[in-house]
C-alpha atoms as a PDB file:
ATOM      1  CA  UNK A   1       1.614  21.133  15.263  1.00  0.00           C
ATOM      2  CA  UNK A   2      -0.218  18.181  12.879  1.00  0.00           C
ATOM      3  CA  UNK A   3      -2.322  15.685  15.158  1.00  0.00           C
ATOM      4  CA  UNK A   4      -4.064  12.750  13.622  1.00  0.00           C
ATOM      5  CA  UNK A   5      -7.736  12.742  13.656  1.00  0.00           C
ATOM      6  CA  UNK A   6      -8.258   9.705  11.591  1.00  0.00           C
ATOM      7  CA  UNK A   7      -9.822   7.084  14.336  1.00  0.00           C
ATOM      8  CA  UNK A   8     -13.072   8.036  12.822  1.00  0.00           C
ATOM      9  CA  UNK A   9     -12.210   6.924   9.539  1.00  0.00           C
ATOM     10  CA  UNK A  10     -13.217   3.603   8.048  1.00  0.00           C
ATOM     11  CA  UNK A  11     -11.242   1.139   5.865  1.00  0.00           C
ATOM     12  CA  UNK A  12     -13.021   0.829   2.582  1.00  0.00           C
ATOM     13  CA  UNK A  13     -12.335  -2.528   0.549  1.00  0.00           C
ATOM     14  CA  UNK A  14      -9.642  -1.808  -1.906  1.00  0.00           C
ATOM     15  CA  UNK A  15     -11.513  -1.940  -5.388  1.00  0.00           C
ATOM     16  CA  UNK A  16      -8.654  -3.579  -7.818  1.00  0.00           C
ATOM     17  CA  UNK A  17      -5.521  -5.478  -6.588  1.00  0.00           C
ATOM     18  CA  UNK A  18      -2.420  -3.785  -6.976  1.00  0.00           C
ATOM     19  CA  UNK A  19       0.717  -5.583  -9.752  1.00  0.00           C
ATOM     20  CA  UNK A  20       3.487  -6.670  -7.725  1.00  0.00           C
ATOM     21  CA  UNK A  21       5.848  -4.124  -9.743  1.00  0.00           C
ATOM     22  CA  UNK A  22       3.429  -1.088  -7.974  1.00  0.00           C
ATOM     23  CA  UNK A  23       4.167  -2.828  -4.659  1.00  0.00           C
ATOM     24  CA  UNK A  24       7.960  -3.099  -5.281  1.00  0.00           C
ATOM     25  CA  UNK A  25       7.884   0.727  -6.123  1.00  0.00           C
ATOM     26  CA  UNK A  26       5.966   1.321  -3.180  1.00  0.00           C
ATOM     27  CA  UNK A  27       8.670  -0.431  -1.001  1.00  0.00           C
ATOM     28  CA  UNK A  28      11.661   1.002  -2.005  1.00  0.00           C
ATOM     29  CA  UNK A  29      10.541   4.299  -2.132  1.00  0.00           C
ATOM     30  CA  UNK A  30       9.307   3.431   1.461  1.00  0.00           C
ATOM     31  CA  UNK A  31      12.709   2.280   2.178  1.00  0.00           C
ATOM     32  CA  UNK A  32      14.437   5.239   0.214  1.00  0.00           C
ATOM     33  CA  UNK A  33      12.342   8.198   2.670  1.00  0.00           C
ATOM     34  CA  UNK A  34      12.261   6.265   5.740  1.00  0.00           C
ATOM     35  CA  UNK A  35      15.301   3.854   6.305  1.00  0.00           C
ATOM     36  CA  UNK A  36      15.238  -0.089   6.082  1.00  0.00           C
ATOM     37  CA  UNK A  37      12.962  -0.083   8.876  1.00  0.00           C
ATOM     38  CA  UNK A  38      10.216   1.474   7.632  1.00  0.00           C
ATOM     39  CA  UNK A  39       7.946  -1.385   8.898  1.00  0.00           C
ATOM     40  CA  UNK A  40       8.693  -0.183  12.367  1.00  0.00           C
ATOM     41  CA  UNK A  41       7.093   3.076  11.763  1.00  0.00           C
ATOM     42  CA  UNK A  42       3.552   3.194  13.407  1.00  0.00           C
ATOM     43  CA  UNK A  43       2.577   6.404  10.836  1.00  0.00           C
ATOM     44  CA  UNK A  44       3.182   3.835   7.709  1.00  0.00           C
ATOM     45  CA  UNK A  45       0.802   1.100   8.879  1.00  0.00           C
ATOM     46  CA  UNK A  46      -1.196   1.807   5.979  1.00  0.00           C
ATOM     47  CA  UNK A  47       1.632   0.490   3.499  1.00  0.00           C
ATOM     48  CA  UNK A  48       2.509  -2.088   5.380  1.00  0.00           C
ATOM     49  CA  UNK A  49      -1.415  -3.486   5.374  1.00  0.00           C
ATOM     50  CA  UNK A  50      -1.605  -2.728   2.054  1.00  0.00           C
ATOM     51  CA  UNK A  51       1.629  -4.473   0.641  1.00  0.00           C
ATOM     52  CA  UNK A  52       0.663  -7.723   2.145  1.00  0.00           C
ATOM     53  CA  UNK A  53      -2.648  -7.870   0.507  1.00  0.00           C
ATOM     54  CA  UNK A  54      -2.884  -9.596  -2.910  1.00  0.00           C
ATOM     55  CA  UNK A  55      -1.294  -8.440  -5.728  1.00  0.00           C
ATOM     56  CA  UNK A  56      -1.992  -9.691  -9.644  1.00  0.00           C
ATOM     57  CA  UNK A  57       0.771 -10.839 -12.067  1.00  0.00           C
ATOM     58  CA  UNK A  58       1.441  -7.734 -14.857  1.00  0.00           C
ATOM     59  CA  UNK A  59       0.265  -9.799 -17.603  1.00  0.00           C
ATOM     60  CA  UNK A  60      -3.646  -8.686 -16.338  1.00  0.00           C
ATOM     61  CA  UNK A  61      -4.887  -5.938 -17.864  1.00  0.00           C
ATOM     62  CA  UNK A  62      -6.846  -3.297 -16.183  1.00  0.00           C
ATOM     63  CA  UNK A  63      -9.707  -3.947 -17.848  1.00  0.00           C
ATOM     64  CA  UNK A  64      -9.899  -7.282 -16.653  1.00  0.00           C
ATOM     65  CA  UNK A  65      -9.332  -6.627 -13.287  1.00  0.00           C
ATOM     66  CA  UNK A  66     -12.361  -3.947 -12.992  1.00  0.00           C
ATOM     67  CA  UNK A  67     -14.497  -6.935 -14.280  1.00  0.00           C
END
């Protein structure tokens, strides 16, 4: 049986924001494995965090987002 041991783990910064078009990809392939109530799910807190952060506009290149 698979237990969690990740409540010693710490939450690093993310480094570059994520394009909105990654975040819709992440969200209905969320929705396509796990239902419409994905959000629900205590296991996918992780997604849920990170789709609400700030997300860039396609138009920005890579480069310019690493600075």
């Amino acid at each position: 049986m698979w237990t969690s041991h990740c409540s010693h783990l710490t939450l690093v910064p993310i480094g570059v924001p994520i394009k909105k078009n990654k975040i819709c990809d992440v969200k209905w392939l969320l929705r396509l494995h796990f239902g419409d109530r994905w959000e629900g799910n205590a296991d996918l807190q992780f997604y849920h965090e990170v789709i609400n952060r700030d997300t860039v506009d396609e138009d920005v290149s890579e480069d310019e987002l690493e600075g």
